[in-house]
Structure formats: C-alpha cells, structure tokens
PDB file of N, CA and C in Angstrom:
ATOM      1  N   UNK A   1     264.530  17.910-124.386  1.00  0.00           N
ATOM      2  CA  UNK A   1     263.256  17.824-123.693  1.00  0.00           C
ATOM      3  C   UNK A   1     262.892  19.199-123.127  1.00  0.00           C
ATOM      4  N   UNK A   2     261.493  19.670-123.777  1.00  0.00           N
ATOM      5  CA  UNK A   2     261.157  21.053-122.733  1.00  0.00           C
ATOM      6  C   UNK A   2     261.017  21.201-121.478  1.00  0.00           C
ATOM      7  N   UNK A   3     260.151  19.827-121.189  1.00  0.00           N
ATOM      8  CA  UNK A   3     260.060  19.496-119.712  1.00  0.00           C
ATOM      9  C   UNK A   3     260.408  18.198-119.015  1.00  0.00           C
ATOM     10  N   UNK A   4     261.147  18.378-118.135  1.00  0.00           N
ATOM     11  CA  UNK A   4     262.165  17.094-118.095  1.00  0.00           C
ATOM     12  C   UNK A   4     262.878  17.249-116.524  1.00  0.00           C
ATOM     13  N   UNK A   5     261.557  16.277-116.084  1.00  0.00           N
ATOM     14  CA  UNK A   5     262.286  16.042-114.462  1.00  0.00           C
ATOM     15  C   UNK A   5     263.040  14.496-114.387  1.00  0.00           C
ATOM     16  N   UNK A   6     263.689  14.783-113.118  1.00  0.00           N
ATOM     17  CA  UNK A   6     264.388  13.655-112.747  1.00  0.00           C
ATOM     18  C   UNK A   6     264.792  13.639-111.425  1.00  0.00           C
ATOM     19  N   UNK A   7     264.586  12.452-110.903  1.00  0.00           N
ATOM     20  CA  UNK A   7     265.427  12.319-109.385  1.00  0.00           C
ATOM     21  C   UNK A   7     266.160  10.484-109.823  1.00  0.00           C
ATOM     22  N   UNK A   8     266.446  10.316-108.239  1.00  0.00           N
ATOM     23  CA  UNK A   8     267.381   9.467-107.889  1.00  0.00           C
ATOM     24  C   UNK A   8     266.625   8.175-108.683  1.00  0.00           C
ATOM     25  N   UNK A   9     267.272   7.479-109.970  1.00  0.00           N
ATOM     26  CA  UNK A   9     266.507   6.287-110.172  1.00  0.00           C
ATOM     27  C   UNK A   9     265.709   6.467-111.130  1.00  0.00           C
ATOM     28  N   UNK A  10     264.827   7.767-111.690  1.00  0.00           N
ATOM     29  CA  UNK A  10     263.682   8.248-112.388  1.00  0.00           C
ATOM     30  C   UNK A  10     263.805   9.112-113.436  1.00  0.00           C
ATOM     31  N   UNK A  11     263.387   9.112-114.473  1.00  0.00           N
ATOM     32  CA  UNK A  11     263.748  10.815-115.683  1.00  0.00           C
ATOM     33  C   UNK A  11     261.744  10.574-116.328  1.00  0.00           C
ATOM     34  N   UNK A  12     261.731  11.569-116.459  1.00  0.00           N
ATOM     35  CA  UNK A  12     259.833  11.699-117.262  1.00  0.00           C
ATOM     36  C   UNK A  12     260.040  13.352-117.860  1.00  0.00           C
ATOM     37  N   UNK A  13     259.345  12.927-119.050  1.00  0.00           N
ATOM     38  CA  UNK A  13     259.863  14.289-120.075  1.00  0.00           C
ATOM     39  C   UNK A  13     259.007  14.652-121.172  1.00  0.00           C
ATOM     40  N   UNK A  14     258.612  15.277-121.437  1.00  0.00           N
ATOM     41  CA  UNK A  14     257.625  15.720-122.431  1.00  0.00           C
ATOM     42  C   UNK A  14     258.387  16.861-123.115  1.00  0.00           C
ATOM     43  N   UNK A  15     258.220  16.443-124.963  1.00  0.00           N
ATOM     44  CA  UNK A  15     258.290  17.948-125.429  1.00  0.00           C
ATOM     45  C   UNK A  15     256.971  18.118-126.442  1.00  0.00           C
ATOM     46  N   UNK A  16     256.355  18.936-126.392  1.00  0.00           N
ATOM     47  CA  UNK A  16     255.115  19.059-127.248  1.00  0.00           C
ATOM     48  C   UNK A  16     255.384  19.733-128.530  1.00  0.00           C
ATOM     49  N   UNK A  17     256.712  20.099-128.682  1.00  0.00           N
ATOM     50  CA  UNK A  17     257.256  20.361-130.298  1.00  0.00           C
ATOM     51  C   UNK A  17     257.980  19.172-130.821  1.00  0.00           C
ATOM     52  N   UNK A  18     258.259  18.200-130.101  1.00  0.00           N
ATOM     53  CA  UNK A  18     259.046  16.787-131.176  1.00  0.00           C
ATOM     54  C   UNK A  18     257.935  16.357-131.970  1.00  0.00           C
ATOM     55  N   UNK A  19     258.601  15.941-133.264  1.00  0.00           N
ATOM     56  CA  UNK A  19     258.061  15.478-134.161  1.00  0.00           C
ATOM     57  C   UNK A  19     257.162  13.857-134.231  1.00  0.00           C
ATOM     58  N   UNK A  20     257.774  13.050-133.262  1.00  0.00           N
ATOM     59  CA  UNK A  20     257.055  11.725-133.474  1.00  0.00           C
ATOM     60  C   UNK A  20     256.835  11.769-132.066  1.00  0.00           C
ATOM     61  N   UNK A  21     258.270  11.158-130.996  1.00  0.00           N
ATOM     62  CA  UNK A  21     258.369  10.607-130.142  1.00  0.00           C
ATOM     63  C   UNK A  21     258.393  12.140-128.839  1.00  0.00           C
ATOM     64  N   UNK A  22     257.530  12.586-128.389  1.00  0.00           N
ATOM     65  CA  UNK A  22     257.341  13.653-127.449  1.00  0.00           C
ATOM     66  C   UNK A  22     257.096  13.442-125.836  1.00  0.00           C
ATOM     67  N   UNK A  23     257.785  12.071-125.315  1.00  0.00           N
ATOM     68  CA  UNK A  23     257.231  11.823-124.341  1.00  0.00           C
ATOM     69  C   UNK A  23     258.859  11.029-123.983  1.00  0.00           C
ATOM     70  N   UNK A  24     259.330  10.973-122.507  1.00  0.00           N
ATOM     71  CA  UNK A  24     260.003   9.897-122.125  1.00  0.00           C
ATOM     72  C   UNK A  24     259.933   9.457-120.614  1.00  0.00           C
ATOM     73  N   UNK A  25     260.431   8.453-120.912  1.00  0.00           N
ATOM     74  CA  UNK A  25     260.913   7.776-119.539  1.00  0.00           C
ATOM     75  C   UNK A  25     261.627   6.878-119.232  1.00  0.00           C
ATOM     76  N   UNK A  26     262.511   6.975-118.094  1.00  0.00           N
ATOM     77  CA  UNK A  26     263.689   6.102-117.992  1.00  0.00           C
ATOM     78  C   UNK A  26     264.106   6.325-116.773  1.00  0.00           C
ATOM     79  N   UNK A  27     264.962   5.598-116.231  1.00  0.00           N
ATOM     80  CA  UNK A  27     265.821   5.255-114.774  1.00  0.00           C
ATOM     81  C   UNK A  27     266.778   5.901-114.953  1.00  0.00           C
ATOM     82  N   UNK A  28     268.193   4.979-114.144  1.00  0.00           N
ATOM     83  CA  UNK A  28     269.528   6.116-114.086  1.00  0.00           C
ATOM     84  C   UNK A  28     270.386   5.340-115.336  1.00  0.00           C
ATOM     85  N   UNK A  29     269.731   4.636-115.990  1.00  0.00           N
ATOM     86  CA  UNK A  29     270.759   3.771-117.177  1.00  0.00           C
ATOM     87  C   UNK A  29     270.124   3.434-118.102  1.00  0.00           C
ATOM     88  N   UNK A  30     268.553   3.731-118.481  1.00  0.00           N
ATOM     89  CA  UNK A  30     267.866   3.784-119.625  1.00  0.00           C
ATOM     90  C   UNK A  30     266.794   4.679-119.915  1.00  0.00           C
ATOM     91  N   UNK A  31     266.214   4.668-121.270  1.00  0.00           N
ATOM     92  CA  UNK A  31     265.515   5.551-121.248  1.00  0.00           C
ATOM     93  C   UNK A  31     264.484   5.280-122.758  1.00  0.00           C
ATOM     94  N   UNK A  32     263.733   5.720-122.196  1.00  0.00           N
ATOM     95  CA  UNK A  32     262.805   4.647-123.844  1.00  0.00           C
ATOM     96  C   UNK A  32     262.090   6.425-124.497  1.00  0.00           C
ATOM     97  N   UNK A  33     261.511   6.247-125.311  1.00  0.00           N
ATOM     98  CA  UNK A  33     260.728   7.822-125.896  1.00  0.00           C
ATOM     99  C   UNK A  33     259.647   7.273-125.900  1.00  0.00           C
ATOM    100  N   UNK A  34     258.783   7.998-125.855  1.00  0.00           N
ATOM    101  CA  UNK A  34     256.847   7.458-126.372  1.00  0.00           C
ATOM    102  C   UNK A  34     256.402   8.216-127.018  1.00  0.00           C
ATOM    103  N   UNK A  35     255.678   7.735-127.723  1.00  0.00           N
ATOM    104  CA  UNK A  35     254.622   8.591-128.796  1.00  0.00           C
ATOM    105  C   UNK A  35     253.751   9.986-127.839  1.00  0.00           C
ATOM    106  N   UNK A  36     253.285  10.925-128.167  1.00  0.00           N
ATOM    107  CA  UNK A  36     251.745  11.512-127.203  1.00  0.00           C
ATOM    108  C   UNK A  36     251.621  10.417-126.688  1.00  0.00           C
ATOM    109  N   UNK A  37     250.172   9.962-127.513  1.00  0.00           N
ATOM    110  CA  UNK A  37     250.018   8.885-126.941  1.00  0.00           C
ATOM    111  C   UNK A  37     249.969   7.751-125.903  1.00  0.00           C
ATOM    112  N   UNK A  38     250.888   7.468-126.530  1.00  0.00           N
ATOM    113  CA  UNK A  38     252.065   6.516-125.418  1.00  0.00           C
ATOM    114  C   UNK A  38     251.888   6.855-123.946  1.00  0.00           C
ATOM    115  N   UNK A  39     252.658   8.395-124.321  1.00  0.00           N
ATOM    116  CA  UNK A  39     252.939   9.028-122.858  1.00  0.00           C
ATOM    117  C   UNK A  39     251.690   9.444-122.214  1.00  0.00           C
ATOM    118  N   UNK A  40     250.477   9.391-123.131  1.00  0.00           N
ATOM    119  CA  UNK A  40     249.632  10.300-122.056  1.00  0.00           C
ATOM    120  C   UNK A  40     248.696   8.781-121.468  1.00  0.00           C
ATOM    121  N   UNK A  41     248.715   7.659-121.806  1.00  0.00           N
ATOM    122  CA  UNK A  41     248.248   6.690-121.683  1.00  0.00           C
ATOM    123  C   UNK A  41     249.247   6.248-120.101  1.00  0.00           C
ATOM    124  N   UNK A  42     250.573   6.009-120.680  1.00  0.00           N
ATOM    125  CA  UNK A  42     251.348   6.020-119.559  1.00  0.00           C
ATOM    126  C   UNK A  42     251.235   6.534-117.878  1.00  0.00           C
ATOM    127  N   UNK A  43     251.027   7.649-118.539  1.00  0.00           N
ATOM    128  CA  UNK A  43     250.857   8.563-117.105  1.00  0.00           C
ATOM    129  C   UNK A  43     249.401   8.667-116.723  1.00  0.00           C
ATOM    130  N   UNK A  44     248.320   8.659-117.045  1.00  0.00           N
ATOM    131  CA  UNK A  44     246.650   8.275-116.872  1.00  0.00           C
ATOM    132  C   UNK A  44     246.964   6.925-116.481  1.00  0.00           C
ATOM    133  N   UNK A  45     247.294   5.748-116.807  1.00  0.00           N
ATOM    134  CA  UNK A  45     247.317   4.604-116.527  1.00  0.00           C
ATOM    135  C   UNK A  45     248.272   4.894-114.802  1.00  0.00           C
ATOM    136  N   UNK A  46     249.253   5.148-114.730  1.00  0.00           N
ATOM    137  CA  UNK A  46     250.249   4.984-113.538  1.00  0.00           C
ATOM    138  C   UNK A  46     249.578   5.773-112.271  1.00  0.00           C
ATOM    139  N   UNK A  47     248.482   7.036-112.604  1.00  0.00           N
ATOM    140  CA  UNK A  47     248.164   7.820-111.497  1.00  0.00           C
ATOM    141  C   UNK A  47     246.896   6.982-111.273  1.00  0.00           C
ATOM    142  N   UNK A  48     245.956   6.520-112.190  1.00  0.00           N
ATOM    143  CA  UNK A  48     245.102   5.716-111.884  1.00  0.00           C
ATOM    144  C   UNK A  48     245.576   4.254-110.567  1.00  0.00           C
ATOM    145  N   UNK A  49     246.450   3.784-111.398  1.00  0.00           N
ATOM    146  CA  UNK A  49     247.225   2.569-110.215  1.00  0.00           C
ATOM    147  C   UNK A  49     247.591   3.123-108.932  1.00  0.00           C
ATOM    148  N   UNK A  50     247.986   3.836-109.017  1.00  0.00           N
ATOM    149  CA  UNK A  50     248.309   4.225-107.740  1.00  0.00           C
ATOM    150  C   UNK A  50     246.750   4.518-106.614  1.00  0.00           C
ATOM    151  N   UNK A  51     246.104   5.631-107.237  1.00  0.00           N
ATOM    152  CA  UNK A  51     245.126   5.924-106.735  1.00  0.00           C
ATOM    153  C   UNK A  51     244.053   4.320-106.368  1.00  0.00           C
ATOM    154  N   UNK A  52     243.845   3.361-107.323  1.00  0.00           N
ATOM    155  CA  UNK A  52     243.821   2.010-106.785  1.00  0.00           C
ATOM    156  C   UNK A  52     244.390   1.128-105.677  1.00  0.00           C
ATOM    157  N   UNK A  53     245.610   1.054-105.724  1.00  0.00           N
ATOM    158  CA  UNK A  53     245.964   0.369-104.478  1.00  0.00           C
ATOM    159  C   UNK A  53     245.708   1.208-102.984  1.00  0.00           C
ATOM    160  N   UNK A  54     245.799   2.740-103.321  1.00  0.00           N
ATOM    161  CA  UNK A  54     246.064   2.994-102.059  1.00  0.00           C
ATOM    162  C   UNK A  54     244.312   2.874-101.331  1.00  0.00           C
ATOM    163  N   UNK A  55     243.212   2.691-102.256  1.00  0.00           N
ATOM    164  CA  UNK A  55     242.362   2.985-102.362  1.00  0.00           C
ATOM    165  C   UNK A  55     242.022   1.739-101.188  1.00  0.00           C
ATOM    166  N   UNK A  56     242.476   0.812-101.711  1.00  0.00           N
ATOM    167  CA  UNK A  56     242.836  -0.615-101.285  1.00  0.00           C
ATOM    168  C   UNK A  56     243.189  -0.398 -99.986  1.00  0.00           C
ATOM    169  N   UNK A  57     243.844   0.173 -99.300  1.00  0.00           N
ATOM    170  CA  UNK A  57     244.075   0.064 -98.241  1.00  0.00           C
ATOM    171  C   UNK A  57     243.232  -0.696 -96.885  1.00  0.00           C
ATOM    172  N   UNK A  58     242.396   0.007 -97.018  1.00  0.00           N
ATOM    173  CA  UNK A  58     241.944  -0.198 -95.415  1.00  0.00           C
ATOM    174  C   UNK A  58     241.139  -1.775 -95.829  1.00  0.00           C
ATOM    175  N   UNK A  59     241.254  -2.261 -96.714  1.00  0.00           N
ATOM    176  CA  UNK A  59     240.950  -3.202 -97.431  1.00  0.00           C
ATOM    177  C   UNK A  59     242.101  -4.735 -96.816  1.00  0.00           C
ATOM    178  N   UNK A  60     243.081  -4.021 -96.759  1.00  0.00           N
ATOM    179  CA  UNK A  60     243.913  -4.718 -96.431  1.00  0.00           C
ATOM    180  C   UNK A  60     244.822  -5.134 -95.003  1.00  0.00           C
ATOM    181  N   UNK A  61     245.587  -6.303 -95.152  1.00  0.00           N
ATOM    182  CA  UNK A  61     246.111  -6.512 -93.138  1.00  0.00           C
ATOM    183  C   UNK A  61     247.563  -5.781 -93.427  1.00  0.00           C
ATOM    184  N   UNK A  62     247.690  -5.301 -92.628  1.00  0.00           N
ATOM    185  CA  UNK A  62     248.941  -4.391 -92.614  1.00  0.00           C
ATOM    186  C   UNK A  62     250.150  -4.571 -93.645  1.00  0.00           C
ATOM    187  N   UNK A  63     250.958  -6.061 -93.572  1.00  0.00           N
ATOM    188  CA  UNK A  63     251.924  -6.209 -94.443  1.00  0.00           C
ATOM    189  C   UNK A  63     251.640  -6.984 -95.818  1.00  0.00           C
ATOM    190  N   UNK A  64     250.166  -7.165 -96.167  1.00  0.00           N
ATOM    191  CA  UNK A  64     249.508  -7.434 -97.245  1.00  0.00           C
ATOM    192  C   UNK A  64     249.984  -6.765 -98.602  1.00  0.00           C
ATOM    193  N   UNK A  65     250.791  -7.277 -99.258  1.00  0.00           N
ATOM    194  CA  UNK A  65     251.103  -7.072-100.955  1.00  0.00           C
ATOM    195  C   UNK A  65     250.155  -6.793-101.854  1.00  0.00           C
ATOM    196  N   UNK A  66     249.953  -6.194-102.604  1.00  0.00           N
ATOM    197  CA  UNK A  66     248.823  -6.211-103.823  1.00  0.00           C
ATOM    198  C   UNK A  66     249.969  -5.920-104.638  1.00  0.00           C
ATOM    199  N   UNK A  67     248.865  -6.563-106.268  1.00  0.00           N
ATOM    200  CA  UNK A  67     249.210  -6.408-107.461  1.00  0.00           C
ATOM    201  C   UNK A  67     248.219  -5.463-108.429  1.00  0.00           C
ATOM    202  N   UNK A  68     248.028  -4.766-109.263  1.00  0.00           N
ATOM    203  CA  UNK A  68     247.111  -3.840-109.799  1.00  0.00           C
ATOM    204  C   UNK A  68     247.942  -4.087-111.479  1.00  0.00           C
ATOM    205  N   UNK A  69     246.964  -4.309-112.566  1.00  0.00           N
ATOM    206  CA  UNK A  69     247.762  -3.798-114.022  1.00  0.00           C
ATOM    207  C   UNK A  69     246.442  -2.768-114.661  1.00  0.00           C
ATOM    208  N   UNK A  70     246.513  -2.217-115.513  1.00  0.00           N
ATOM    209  CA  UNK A  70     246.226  -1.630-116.627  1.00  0.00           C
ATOM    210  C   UNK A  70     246.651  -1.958-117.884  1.00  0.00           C
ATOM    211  N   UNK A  71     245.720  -1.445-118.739  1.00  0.00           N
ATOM    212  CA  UNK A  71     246.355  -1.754-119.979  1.00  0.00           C
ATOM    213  C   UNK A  71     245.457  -0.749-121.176  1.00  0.00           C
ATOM    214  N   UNK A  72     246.268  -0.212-122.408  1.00  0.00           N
ATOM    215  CA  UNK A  72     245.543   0.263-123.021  1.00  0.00           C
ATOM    216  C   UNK A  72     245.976  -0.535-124.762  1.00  0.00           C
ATOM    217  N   UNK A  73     245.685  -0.215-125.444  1.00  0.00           N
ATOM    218  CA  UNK A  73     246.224  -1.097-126.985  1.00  0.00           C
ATOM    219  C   UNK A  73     247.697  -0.463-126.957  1.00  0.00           C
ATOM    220  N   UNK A  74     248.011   0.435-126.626  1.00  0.00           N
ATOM    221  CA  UNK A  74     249.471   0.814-126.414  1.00  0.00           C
ATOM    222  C   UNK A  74     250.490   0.295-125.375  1.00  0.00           C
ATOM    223  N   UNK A  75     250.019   0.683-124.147  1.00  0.00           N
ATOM    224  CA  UNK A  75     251.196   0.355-123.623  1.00  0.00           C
ATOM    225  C   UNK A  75     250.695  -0.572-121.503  1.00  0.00           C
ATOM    226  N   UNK A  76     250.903  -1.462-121.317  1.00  0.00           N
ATOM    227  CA  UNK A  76     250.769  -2.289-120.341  1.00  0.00           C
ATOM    228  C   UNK A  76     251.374  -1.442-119.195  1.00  0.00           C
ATOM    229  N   UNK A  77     250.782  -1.400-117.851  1.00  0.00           N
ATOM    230  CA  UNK A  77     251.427  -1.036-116.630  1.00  0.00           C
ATOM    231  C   UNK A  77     251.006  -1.750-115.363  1.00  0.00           C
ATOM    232  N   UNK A  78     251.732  -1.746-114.590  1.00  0.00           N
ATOM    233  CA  UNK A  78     251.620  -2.988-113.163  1.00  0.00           C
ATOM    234  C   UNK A  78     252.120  -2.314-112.294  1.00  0.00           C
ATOM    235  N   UNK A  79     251.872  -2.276-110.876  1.00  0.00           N
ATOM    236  CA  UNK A  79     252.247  -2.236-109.599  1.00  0.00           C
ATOM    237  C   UNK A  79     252.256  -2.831-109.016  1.00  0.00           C
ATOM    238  N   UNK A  80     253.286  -2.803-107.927  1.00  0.00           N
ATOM    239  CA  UNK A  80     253.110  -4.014-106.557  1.00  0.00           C
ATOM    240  C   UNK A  80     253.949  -3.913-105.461  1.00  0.00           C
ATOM    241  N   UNK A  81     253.076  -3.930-104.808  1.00  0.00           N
ATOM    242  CA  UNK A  81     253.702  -3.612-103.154  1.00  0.00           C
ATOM    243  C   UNK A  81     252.748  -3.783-101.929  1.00  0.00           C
ATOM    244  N   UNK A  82     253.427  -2.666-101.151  1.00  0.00           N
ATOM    245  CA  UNK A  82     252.364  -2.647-100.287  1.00  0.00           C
ATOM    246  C   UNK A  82     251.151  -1.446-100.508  1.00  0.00           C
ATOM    247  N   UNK A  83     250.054  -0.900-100.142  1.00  0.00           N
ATOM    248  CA  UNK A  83     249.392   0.464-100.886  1.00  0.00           C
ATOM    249  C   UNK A  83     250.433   1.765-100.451  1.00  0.00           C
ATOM    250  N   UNK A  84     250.960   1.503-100.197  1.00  0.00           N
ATOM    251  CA  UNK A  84     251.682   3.226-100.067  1.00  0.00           C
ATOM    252  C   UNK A  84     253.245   3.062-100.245  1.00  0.00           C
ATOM    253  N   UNK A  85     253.542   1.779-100.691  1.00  0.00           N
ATOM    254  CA  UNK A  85     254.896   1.844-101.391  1.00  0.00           C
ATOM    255  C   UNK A  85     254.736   1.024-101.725  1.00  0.00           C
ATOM    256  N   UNK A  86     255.107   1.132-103.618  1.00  0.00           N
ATOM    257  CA  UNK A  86     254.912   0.000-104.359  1.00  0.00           C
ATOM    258  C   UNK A  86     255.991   0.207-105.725  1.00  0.00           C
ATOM    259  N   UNK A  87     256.274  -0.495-106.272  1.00  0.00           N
ATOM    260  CA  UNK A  87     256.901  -0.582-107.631  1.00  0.00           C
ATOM    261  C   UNK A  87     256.120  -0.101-108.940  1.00  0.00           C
ATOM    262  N   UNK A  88     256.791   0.258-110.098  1.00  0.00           N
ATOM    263  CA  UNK A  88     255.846   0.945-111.157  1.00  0.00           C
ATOM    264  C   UNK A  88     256.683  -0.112-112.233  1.00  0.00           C
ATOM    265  N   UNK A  89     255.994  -0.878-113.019  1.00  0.00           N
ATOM    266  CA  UNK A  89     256.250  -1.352-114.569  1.00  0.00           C
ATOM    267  C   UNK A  89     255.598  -1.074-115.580  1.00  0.00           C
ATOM    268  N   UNK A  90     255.933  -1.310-116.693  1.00  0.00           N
ATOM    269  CA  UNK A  90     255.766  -0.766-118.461  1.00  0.00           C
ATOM    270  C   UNK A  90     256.062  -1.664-119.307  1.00  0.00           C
ATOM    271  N   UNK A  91     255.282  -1.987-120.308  1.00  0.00           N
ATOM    272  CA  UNK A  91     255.608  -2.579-121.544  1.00  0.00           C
ATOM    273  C   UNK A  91     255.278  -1.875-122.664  1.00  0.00           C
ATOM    274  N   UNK A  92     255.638  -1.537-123.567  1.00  0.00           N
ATOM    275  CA  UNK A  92     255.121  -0.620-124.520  1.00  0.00           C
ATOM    276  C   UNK A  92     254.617  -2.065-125.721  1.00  0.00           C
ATOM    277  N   UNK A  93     253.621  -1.930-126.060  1.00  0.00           N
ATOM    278  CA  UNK A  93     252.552  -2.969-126.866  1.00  0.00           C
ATOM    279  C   UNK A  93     252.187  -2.979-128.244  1.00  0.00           C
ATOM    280  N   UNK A  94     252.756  -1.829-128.462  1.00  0.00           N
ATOM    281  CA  UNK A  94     252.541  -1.470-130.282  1.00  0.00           C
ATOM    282  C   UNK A  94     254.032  -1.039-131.022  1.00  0.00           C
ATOM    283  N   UNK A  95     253.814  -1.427-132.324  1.00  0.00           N
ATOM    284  CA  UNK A  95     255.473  -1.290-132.736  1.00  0.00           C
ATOM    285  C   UNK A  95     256.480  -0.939-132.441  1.00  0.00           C
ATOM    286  N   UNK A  96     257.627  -0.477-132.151  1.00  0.00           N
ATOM    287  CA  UNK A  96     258.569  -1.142-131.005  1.00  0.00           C
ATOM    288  C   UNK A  96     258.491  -1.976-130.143  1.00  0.00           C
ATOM    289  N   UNK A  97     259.107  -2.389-129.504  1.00  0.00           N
ATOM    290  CA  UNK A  97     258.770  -3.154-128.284  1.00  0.00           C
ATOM    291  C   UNK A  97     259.606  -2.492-126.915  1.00  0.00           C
ATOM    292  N   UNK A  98     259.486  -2.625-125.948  1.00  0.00           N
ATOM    293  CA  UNK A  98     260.150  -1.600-124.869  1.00  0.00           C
ATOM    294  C   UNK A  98     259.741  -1.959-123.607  1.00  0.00           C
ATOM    295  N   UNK A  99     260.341  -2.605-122.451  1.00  0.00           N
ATOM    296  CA  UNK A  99     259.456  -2.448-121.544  1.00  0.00           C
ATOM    297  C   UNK A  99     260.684  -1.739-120.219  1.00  0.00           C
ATOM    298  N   UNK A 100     260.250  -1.443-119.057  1.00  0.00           N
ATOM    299  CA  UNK A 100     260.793  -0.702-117.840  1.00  0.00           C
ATOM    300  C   UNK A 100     259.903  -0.916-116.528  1.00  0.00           C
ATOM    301  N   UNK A 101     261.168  -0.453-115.849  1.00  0.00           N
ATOM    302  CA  UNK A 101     260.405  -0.148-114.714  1.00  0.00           C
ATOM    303  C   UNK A 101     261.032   0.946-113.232  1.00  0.00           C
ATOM    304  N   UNK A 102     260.402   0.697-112.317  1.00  0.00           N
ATOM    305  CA  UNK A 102     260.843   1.620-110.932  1.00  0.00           C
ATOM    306  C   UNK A 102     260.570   0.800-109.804  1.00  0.00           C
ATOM    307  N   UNK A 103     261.889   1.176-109.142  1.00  0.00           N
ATOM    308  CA  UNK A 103     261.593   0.841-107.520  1.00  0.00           C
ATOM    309  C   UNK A 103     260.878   1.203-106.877  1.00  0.00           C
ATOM    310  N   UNK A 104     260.346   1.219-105.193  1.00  0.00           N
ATOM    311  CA  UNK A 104     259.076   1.955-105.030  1.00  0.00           C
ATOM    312  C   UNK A 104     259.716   3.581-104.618  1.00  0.00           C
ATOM    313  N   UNK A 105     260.952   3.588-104.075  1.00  0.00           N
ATOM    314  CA  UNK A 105     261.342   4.824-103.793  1.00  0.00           C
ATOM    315  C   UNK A 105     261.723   5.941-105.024  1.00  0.00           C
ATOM    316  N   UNK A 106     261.993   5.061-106.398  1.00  0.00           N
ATOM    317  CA  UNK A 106     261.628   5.951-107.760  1.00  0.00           C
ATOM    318  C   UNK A 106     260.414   6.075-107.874  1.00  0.00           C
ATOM    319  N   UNK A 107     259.707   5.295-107.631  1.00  0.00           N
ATOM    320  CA  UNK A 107     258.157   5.391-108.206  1.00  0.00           C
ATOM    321  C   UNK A 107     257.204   6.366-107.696  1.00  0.00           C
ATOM    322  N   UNK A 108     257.714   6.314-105.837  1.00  0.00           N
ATOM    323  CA  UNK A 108     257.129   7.899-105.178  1.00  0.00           C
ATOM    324  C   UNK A 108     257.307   8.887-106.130  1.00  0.00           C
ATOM    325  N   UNK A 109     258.374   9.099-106.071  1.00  0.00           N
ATOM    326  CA  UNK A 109     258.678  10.489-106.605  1.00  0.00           C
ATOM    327  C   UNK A 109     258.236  10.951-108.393  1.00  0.00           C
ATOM    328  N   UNK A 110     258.074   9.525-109.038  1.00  0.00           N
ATOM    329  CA  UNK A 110     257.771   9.772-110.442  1.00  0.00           C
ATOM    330  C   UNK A 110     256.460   9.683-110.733  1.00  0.00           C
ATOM    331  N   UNK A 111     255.570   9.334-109.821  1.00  0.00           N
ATOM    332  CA  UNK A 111     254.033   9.597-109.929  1.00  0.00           C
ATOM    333  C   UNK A 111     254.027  11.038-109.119  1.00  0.00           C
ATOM    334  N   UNK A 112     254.536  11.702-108.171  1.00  0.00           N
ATOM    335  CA  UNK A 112     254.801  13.426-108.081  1.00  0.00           C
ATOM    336  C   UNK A 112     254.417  14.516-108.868  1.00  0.00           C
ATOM    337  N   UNK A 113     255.818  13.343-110.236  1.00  0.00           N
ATOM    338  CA  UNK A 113     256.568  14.440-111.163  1.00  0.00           C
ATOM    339  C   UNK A 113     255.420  14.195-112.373  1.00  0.00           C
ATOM    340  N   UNK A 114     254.309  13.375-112.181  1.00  0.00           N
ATOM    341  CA  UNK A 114     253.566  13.185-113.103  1.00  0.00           C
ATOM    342  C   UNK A 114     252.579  14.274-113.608  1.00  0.00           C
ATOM    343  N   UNK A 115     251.987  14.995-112.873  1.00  0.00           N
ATOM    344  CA  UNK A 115     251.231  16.227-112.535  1.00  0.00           C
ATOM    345  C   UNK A 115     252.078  17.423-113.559  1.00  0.00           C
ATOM    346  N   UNK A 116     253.372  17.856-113.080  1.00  0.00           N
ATOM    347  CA  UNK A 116     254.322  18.818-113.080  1.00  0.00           C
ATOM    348  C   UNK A 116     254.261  18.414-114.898  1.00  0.00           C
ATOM    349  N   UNK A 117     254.765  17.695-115.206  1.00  0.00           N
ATOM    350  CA  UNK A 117     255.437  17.178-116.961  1.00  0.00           C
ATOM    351  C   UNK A 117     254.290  17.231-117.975  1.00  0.00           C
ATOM    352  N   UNK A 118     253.097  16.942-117.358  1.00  0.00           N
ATOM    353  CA  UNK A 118     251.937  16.287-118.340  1.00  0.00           C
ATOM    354  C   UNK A 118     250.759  17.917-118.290  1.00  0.00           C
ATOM    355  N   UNK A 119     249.907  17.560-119.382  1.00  0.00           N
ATOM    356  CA  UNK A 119     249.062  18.683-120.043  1.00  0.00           C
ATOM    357  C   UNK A 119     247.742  18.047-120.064  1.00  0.00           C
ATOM    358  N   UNK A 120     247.712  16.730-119.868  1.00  0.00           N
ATOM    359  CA  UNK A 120     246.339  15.724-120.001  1.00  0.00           C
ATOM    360  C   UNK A 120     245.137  16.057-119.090  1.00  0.00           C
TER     361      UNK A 120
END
C-alpha cells in the first residue's frame, strides 16, 4: 500500500498503481481490498454520514441514538450512535461479497484518516 494509515481497531489504504483492487479497509483482524471505485464511494459515502448525523444534532435530546445508511450500486454504509460518537458499517454489493465494520472509537479516527489517504 502507498498510502496506508492505521490506528487502534482501523487500517484505510490506497495505492493508485495496483492493478484492480487499489483501495482497503479493515480492523485489527481483517481486511477486505476495493476497487477505485469501491473505495472512493466508500469514503464519499462515510464522510457524508457522518457530516449527517452530526448535522442532526441539535435536532436531537441528549442521549438520543440515530441511524443514517447510504448506498451506492457498489457498496452499502450505516451509522449509529449518538451524533458525535457513532459506529461505521459496510457491505460491499457487487461481485464479491464483503461486509465490515468499526467501533465508534475506530470510526473517530478512520473518518480523520479519510481526508489524509483519498485524492477524491
């Protein structure tokens, strides 16, 4: 991977010279690849969610949960929590099949590292 962060729980990786699969992501015990594609859908979809719930906020009573998904013909994503700490999920929707996810204290830090990895 050219570019390839990771913290506690989280890995997100882009190489823009691999041949198919130029994108990843995974926790501390898996790790899936994505197409472009994939990945740039991925990460547009996850900063969008985020920017939604928190958006949500004042919307909401203090210990109030929300749920938020996206979806593109590729790949499904969901959040849920509270707006400023929430969980991140994935299904990948087109040939393979694949799905993941993050806690909310991975998920801080991997919507961060989203900015830093991506070219979109």
């Amino acid at each position: 991977m050219r570019h390839l962060k990771e913290g506690t729980g989280w890995r997100l990786g882009y190489d823009p010279d691999a041949s198919v699969f130029k994108g990843l992501v995974g926790g501390d015990r898996w790790a899936v690849e994505l197409t472009a594609a994939e990945f740039t859908d991925f990460c547009r979809l996850a900063l969008q969610l985020a920017d939604t719930v928190r958006s949500l906020a004042p919307e909401l009573m203090d210990e109030e949960r929300i749920t938020c998904e996206q979806e593109t013909s590729r790949i499904w994503l969901a959040v849920e929590g509270l707006p400023t700490v929430f969980d991140l999920r994935f299904i990948l929707c087109e040939g393979r099949r694949a799905e993941g996810g993050w806690d909310a204290t991975a998920t801080a830090e991997l919507m961060q590292a989203i900015p830093t990895v991506t070219l979109f």
